[in-house]
PDB file of N, CA and C in Angstrom:
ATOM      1  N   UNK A   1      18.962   7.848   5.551  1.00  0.00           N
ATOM      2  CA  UNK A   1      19.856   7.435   6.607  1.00  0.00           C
ATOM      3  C   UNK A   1      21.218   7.157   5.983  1.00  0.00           C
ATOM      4  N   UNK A   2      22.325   7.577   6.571  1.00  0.00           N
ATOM      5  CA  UNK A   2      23.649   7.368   6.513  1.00  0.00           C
ATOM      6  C   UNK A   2      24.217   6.826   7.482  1.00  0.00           C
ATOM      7  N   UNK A   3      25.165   5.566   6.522  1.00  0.00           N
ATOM      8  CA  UNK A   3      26.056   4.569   7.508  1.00  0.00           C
ATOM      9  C   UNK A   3      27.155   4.622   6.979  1.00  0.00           C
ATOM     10  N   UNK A   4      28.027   5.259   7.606  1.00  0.00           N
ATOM     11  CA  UNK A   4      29.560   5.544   7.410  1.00  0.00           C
ATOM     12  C   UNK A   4      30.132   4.201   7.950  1.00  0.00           C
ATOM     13  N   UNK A   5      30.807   3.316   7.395  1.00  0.00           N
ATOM     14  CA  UNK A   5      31.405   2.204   7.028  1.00  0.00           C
ATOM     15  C   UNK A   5      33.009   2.085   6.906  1.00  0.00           C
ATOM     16  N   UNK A   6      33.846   1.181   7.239  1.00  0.00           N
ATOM     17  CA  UNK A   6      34.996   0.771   6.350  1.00  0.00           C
ATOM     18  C   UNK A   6      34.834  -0.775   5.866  1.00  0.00           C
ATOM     19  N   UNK A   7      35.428  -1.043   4.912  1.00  0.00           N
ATOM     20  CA  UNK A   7      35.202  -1.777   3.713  1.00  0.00           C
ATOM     21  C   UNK A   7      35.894  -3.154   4.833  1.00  0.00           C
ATOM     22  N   UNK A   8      36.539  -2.834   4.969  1.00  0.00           N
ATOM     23  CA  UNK A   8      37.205  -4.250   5.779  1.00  0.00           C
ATOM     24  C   UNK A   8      36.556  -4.648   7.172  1.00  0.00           C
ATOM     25  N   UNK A   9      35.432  -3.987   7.373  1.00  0.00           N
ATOM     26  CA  UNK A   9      35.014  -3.833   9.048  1.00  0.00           C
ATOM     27  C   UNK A   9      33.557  -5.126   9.072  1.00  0.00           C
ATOM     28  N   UNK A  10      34.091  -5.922   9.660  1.00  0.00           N
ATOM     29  CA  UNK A  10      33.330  -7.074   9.680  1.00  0.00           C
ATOM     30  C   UNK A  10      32.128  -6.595  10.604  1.00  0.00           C
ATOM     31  N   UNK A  11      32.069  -5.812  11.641  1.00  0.00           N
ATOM     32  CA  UNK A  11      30.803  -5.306  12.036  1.00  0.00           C
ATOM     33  C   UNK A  11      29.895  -4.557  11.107  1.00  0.00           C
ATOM     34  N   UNK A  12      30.632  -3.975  10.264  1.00  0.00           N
ATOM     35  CA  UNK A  12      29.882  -2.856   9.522  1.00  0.00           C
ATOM     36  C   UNK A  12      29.799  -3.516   8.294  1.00  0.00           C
ATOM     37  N   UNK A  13      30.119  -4.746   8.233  1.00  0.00           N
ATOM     38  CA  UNK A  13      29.132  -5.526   6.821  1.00  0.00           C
ATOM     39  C   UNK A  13      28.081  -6.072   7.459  1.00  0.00           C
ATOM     40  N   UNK A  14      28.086  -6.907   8.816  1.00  0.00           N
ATOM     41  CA  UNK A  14      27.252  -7.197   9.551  1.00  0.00           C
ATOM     42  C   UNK A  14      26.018  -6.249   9.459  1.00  0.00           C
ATOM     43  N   UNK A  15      26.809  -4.965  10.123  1.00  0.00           N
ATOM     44  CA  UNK A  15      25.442  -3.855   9.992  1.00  0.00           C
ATOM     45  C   UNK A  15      24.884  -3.954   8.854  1.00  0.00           C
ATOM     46  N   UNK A  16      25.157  -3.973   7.483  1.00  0.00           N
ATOM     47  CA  UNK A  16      24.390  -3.601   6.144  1.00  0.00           C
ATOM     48  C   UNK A  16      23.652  -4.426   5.854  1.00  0.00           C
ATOM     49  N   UNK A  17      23.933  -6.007   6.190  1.00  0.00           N
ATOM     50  CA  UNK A  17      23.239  -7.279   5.848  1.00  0.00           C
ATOM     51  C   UNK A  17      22.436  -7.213   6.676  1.00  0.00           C
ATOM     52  N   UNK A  18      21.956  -6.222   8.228  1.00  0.00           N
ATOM     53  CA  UNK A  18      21.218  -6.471   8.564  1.00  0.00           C
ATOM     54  C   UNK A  18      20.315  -5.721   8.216  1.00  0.00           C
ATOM     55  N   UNK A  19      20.418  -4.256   7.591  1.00  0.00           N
ATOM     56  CA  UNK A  19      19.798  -3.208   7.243  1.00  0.00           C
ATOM     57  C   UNK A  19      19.155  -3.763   5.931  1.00  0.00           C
ATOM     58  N   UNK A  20      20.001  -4.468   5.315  1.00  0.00           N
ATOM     59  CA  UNK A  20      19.173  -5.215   3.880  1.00  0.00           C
ATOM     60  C   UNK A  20      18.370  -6.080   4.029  1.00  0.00           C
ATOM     61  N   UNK A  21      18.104  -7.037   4.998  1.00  0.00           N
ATOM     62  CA  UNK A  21      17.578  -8.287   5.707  1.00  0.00           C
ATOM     63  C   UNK A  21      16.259  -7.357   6.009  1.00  0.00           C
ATOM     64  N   UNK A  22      16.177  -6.529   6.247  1.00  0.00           N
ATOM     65  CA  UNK A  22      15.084  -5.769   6.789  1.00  0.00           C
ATOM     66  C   UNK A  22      14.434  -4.619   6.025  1.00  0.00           C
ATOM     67  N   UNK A  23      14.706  -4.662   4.739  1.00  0.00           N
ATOM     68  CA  UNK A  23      14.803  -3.482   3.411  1.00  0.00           C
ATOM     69  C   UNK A  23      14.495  -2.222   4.085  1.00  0.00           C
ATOM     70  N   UNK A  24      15.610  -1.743   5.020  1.00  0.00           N
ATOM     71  CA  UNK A  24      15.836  -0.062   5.774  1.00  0.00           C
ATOM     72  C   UNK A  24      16.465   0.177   4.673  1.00  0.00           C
ATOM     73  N   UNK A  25      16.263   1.240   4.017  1.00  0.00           N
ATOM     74  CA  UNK A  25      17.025   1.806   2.681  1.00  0.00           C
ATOM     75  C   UNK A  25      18.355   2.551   3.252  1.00  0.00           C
ATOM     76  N   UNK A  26      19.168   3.402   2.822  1.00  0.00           N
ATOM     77  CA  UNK A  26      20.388   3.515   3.659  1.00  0.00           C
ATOM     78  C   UNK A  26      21.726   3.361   2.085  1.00  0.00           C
ATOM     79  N   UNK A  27      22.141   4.966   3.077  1.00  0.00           N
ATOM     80  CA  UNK A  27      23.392   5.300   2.183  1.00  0.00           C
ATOM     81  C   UNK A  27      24.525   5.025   2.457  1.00  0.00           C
ATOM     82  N   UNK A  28      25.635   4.277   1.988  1.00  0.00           N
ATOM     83  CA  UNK A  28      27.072   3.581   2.358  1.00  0.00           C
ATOM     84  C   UNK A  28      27.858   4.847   2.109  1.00  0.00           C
ATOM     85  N   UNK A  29      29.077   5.223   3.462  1.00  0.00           N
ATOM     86  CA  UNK A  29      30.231   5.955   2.872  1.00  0.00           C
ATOM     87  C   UNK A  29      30.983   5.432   3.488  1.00  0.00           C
ATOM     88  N   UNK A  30      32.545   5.696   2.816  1.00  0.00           N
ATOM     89  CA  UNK A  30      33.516   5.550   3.246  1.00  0.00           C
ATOM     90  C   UNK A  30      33.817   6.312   4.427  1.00  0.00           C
ATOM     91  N   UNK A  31      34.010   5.729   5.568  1.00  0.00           N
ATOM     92  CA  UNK A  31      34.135   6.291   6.543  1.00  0.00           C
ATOM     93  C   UNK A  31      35.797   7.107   6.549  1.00  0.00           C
ATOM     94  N   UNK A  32      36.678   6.455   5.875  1.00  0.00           N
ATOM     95  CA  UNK A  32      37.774   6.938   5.856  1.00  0.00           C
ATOM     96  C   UNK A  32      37.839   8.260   5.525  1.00  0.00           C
ATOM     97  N   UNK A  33      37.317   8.422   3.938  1.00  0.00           N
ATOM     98  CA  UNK A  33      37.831   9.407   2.861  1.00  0.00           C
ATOM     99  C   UNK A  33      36.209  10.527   2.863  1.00  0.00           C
ATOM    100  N   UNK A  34      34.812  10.095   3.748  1.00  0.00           N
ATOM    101  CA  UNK A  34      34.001  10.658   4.027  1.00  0.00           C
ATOM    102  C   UNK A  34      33.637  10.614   4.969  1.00  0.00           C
ATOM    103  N   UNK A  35      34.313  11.699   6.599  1.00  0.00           N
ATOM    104  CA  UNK A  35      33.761  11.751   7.412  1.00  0.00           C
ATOM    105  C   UNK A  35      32.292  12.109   7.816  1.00  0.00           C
ATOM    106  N   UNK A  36      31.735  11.812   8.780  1.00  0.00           N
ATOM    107  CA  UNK A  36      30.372  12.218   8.968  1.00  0.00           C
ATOM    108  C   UNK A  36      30.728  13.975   9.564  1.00  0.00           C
ATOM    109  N   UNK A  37      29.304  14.652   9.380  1.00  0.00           N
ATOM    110  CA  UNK A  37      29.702  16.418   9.240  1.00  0.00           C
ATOM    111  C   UNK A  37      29.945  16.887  10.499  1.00  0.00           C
ATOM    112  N   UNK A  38      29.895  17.454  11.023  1.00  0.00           N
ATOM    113  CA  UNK A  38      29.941  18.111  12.241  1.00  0.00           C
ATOM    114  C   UNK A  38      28.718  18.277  13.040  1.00  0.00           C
ATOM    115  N   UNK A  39      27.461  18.560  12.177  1.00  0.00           N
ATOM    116  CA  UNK A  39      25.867  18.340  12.959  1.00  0.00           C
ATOM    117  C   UNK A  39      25.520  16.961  13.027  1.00  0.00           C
ATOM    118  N   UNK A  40      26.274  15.995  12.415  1.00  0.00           N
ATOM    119  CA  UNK A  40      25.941  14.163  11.994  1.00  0.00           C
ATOM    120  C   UNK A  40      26.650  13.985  13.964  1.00  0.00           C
ATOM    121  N   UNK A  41      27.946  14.239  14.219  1.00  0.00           N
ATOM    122  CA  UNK A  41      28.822  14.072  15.148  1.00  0.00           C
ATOM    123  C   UNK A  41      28.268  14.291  16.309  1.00  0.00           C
ATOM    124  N   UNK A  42      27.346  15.724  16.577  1.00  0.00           N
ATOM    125  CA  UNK A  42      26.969  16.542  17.326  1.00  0.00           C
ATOM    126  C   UNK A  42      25.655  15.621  17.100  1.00  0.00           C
ATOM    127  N   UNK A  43      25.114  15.305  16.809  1.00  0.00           N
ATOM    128  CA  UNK A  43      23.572  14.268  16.987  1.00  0.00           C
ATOM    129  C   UNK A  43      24.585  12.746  17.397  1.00  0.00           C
ATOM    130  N   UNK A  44      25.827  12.693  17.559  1.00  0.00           N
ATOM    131  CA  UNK A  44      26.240  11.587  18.021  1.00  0.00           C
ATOM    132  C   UNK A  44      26.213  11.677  19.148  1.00  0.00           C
ATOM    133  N   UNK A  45      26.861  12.908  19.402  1.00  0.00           N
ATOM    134  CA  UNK A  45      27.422  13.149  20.591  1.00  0.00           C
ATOM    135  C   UNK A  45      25.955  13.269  22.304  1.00  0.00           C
ATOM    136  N   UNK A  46      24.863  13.949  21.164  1.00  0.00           N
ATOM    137  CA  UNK A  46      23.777  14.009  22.259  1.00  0.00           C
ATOM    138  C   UNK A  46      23.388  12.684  22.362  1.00  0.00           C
ATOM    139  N   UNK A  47      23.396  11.578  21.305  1.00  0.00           N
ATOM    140  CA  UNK A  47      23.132  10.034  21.743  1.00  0.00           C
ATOM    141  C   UNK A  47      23.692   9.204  22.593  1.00  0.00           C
ATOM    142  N   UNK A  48      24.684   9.895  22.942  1.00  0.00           N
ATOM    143  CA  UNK A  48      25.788   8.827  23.558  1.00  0.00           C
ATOM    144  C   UNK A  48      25.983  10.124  25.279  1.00  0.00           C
ATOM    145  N   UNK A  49      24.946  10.800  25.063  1.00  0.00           N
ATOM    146  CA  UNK A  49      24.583  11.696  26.250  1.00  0.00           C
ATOM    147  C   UNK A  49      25.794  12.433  26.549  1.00  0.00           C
ATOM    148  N   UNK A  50      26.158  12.942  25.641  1.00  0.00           N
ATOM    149  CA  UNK A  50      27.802  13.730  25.835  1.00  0.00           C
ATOM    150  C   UNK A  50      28.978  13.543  26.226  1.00  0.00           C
ATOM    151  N   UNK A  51      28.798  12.030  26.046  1.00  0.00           N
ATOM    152  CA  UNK A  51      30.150  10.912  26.206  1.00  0.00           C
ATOM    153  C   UNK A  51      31.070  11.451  25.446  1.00  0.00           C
ATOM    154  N   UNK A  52      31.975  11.617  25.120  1.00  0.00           N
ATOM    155  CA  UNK A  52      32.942  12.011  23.757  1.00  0.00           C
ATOM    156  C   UNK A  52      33.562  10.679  23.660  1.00  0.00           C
ATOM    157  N   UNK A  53      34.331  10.502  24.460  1.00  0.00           N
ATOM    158  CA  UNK A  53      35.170   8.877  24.743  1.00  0.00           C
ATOM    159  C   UNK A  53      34.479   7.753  23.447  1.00  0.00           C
ATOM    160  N   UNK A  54      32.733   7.468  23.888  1.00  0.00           N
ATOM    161  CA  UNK A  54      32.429   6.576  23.057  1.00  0.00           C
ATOM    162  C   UNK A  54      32.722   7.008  21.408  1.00  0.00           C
ATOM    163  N   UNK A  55      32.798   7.723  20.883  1.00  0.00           N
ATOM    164  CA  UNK A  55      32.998   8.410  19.386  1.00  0.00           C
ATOM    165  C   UNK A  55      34.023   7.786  19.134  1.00  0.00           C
ATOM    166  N   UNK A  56      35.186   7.351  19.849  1.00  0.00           N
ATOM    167  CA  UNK A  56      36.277   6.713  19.573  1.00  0.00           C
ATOM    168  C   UNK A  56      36.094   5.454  18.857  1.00  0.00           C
ATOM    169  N   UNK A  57      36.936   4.745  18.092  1.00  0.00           N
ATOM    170  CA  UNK A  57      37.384   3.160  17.635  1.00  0.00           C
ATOM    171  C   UNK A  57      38.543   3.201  18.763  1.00  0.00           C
ATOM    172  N   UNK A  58      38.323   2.508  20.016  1.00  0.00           N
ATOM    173  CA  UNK A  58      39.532   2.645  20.760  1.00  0.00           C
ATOM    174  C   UNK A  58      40.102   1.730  20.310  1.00  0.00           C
ATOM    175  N   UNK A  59      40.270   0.341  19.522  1.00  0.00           N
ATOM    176  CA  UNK A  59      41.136  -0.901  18.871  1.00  0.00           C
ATOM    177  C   UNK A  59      41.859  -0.163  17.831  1.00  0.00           C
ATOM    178  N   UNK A  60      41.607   1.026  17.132  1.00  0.00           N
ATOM    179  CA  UNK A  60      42.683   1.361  15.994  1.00  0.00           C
ATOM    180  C   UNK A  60      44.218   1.571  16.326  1.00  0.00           C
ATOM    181  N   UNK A  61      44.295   1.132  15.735  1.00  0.00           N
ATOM    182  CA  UNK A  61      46.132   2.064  15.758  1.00  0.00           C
ATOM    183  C   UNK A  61      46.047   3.227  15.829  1.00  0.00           C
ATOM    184  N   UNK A  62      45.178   4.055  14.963  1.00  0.00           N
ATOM    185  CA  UNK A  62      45.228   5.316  14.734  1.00  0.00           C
ATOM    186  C   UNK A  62      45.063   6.208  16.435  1.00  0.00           C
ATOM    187  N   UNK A  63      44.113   5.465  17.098  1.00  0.00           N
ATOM    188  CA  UNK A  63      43.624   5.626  18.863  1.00  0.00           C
ATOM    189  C   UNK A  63      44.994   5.636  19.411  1.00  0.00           C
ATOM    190  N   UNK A  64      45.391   4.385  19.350  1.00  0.00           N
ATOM    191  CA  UNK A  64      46.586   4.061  20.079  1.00  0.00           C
ATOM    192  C   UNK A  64      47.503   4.609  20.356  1.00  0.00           C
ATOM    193  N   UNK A  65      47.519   5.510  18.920  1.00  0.00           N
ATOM    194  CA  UNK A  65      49.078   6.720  19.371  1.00  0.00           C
ATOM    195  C   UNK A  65      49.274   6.973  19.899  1.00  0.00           C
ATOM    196  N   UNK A  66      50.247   7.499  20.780  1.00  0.00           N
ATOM    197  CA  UNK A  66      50.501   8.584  21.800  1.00  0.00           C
ATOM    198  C   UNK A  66      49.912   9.447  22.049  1.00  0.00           C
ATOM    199  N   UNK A  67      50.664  10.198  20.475  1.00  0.00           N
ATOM    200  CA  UNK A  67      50.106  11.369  20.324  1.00  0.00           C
ATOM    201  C   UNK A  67      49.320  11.547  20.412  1.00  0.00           C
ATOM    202  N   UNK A  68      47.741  10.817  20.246  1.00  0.00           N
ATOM    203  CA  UNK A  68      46.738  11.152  19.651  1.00  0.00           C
ATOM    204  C   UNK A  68      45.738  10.739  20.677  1.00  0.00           C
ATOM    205  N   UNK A  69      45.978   9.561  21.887  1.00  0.00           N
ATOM    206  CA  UNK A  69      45.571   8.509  22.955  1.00  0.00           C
ATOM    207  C   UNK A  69      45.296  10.054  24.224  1.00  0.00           C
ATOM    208  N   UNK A  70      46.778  10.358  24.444  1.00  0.00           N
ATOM    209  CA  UNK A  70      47.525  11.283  25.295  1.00  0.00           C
ATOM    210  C   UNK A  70      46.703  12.493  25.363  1.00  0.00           C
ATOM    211  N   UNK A  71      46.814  13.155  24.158  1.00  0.00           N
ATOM    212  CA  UNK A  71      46.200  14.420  23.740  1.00  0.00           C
ATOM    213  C   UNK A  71      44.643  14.342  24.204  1.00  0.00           C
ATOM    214  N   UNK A  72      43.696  13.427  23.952  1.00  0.00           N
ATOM    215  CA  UNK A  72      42.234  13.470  23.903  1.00  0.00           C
ATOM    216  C   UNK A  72      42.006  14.089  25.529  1.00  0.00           C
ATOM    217  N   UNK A  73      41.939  13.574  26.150  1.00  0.00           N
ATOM    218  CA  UNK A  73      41.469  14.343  27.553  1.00  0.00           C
ATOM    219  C   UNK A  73      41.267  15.661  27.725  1.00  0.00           C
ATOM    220  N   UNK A  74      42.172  16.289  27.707  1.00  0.00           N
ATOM    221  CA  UNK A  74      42.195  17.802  27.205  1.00  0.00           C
ATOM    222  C   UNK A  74      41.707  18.412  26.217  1.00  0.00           C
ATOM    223  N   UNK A  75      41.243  18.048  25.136  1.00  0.00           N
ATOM    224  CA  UNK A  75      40.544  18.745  24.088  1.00  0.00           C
ATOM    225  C   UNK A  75      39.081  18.812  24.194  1.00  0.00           C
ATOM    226  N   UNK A  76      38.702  19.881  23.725  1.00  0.00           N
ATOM    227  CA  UNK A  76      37.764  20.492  23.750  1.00  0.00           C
ATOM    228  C   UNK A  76      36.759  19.525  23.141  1.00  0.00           C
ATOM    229  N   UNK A  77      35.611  19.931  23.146  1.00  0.00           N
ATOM    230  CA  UNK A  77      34.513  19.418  22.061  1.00  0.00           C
ATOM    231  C   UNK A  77      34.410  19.584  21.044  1.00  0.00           C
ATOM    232  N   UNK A  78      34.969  20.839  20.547  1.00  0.00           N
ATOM    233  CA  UNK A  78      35.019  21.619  19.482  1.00  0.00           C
ATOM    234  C   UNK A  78      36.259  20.836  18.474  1.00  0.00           C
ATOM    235  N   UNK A  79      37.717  20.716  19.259  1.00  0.00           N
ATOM    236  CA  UNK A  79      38.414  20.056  19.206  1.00  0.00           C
ATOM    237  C   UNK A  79      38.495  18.606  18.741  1.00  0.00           C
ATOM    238  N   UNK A  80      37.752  17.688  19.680  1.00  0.00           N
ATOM    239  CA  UNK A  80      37.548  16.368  19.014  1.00  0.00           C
ATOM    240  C   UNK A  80      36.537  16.189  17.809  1.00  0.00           C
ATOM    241  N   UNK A  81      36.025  17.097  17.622  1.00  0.00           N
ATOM    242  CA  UNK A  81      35.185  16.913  16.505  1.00  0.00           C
ATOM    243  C   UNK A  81      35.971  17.057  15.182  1.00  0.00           C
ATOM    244  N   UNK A  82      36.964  18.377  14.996  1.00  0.00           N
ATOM    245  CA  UNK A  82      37.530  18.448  13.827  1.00  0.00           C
ATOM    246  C   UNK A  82      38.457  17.543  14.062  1.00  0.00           C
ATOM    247  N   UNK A  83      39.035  16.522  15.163  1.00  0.00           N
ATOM    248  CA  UNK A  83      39.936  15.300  15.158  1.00  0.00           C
ATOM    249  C   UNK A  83      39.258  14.371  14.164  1.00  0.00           C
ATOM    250  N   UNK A  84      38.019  14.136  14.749  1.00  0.00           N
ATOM    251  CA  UNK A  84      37.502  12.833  14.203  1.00  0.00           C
ATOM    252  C   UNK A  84      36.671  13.150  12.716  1.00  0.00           C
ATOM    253  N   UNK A  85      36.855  14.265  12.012  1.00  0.00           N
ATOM    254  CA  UNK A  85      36.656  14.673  11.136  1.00  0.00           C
ATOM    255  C   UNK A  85      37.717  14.675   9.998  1.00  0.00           C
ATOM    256  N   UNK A  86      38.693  15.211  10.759  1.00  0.00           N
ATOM    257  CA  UNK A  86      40.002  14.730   9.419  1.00  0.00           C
ATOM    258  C   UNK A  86      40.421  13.503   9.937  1.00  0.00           C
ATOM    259  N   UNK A  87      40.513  12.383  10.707  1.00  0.00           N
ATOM    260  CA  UNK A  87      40.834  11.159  10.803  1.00  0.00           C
ATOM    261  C   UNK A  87      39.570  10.144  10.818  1.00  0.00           C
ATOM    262  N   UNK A  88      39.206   9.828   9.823  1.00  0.00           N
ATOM    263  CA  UNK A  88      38.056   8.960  10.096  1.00  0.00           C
ATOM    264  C   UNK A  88      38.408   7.857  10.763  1.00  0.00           C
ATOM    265  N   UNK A  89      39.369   7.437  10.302  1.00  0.00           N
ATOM    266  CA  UNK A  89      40.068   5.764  10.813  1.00  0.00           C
ATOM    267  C   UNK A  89      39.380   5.749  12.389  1.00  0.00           C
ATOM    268  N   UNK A  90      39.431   6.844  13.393  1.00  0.00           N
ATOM    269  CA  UNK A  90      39.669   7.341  14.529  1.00  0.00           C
ATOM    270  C   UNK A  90      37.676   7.340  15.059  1.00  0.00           C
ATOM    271  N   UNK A  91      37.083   6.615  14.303  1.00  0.00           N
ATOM    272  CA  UNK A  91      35.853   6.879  14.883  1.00  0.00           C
ATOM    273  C   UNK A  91      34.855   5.558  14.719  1.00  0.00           C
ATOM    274  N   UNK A  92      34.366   4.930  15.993  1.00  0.00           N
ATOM    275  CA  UNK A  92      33.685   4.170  15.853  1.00  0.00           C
ATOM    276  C   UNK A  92      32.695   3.649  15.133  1.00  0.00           C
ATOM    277  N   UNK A  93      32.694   2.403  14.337  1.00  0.00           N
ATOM    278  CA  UNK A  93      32.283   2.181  13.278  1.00  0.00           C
ATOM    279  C   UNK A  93      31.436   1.069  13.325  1.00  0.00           C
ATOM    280  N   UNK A  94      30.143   0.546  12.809  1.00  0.00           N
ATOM    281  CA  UNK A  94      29.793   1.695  11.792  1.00  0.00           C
ATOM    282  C   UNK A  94      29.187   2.891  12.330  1.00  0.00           C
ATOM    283  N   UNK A  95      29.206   3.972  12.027  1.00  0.00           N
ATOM    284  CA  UNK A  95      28.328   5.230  12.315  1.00  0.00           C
ATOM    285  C   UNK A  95      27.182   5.501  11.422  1.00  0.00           C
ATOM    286  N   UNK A  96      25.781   5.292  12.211  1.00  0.00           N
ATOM    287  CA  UNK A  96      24.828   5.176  11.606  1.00  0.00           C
ATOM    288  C   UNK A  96      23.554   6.683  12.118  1.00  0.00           C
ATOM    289  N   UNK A  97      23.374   7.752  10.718  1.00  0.00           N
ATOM    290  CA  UNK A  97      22.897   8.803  11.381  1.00  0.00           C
ATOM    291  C   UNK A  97      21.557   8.970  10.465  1.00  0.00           C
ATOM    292  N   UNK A  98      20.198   9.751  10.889  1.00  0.00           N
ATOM    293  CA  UNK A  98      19.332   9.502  10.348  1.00  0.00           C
ATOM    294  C   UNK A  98      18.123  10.217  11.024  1.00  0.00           C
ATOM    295  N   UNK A  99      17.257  10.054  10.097  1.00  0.00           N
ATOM    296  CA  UNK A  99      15.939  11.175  11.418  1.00  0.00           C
ATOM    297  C   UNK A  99      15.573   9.789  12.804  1.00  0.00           C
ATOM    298  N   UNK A 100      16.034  10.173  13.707  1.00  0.00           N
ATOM    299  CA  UNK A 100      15.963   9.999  15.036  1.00  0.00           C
ATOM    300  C   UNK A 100      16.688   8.490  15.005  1.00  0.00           C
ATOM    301  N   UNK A 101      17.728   8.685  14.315  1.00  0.00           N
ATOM    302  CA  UNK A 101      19.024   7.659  14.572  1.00  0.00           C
ATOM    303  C   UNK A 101      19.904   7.522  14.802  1.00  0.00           C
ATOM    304  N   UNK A 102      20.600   7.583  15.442  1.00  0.00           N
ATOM    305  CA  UNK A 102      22.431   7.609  15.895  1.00  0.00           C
ATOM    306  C   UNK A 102      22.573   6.738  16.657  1.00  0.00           C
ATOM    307  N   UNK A 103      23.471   5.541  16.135  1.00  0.00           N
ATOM    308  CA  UNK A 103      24.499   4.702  16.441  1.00  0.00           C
ATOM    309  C   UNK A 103      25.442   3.910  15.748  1.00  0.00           C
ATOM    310  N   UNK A 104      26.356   3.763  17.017  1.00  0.00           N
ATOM    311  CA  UNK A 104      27.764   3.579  16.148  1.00  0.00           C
ATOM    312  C   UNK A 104      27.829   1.959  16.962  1.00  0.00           C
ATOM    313  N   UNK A 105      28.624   1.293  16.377  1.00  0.00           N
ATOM    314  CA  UNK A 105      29.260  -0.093  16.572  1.00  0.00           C
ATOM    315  C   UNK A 105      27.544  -0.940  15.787  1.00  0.00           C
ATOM    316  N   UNK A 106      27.385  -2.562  15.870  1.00  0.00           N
ATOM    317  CA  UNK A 106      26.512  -2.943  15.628  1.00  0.00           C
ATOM    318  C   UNK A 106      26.085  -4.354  17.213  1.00  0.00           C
ATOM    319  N   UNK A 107      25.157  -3.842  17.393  1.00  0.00           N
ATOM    320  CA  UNK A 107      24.598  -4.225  18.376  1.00  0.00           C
ATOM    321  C   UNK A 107      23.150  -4.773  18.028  1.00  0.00           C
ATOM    322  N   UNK A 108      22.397  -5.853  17.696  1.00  0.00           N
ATOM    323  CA  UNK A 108      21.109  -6.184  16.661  1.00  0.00           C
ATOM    324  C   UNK A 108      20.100  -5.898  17.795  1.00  0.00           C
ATOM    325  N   UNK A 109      20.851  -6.053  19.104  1.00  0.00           N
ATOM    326  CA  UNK A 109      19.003  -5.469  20.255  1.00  0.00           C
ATOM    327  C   UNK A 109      18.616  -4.269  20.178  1.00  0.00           C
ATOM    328  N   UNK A 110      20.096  -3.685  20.524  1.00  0.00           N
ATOM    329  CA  UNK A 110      19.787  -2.038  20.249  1.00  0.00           C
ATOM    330  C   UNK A 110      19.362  -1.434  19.091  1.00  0.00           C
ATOM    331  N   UNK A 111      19.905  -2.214  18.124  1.00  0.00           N
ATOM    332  CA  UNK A 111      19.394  -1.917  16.848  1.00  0.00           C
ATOM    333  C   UNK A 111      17.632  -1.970  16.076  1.00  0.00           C
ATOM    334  N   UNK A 112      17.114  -3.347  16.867  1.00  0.00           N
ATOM    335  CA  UNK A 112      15.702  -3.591  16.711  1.00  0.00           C
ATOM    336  C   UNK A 112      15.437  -2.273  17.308  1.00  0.00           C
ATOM    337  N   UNK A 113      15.969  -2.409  18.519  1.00  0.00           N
ATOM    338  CA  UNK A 113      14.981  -1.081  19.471  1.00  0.00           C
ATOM    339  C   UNK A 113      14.783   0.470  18.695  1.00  0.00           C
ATOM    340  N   UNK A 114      16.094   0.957  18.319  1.00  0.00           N
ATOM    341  CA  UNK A 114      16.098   2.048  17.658  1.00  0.00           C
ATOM    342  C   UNK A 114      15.736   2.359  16.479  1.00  0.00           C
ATOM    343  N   UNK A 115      14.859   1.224  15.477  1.00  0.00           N
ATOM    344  CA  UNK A 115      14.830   0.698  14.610  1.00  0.00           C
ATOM    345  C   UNK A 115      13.233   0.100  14.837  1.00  0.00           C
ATOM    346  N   UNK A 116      12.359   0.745  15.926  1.00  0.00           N
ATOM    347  CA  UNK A 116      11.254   0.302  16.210  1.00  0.00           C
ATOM    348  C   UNK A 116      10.828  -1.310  16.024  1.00  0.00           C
ATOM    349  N   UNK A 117      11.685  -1.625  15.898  1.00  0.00           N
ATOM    350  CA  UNK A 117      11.700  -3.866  15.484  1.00  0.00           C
ATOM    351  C   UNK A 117      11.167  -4.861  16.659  1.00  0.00           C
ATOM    352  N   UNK A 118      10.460  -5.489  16.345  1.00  0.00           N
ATOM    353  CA  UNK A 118      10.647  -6.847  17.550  1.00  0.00           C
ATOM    354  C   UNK A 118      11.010  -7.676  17.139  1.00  0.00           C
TER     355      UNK A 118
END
C-alpha cells in the first residue's frame, strides 16, 4: 500500500500514526515531487464514483488560482489527470492506494471500514 503524503500535512501524519497504531505496513511518498501514476488516480477516480472535483486539495493555493480554479470544469479526464500529475500540491491528501484501497483525506470511520477494523 501507498500513501502519498506532504511532510507538513497534519492530516497525513495523523494518517501514518494511525496506520502504525495498527501495524498496516505502508509506503510514504512525497506527494509533491512523487505523484501517484495514472492507474493509482484512475482507481481514485472509480472510488470517489467518478467525482473528479473530490481529487482536488480545494484549500491549496495551488487550487485557488485562477488559472487553474477557472480552467477545471472544462477539462477532460484525461486532462485532469496529467494536471494532478505534474502538480501534486493540487491533490487531496493523504492519498492512500492499495489492493482494494483508495482514499484520500483522513477520516478514522471510513478508514476502520475500508480497513476491515471495528
Amino acid at each position: 500500500m501507498k500513501v502519498y503524503q506532504y511532510e507538513k500535512c497534519e492530516s497525513c501524519r495523523k494518517a501514518a500514526r494511525w496506520l502504525k497504531e495498527r501495524n498496516i505496513e505502508f509506503t510514504s511518498l512525497p506527494i509533491r515531487e512523487k505523484t501517484p501514476t495514472q492507474q493509482e488516480i484512475l482507481q481514485m477516480i472509480q472510488a470517489h464514483a467518478g467525482e473528479l472535483k473530490k481529487l482536488f486539495n480545494t484549500s491549496s493555493k495551488d487550487y485557488r488560482d485562477p488559472e487553474v480554479k477557472d480552467k477545471i470544469p472544462d477539462l477532460t479526464q484525461e486532462e485532469i489527470i496529467s494536471l494532478l500529475r505534474g502538480r501534486g500540491n493540487l491533490i487531496k491528501r493523504p492519498f492512500v492506494v492499495g489492493e482494494g484501497i483508495a482514499l484520500q483525506g483522513f477520516k478514522p470511520d471510513l478508514w476502520k471500514e475500508a480497513f476491515g477494523l471495528s
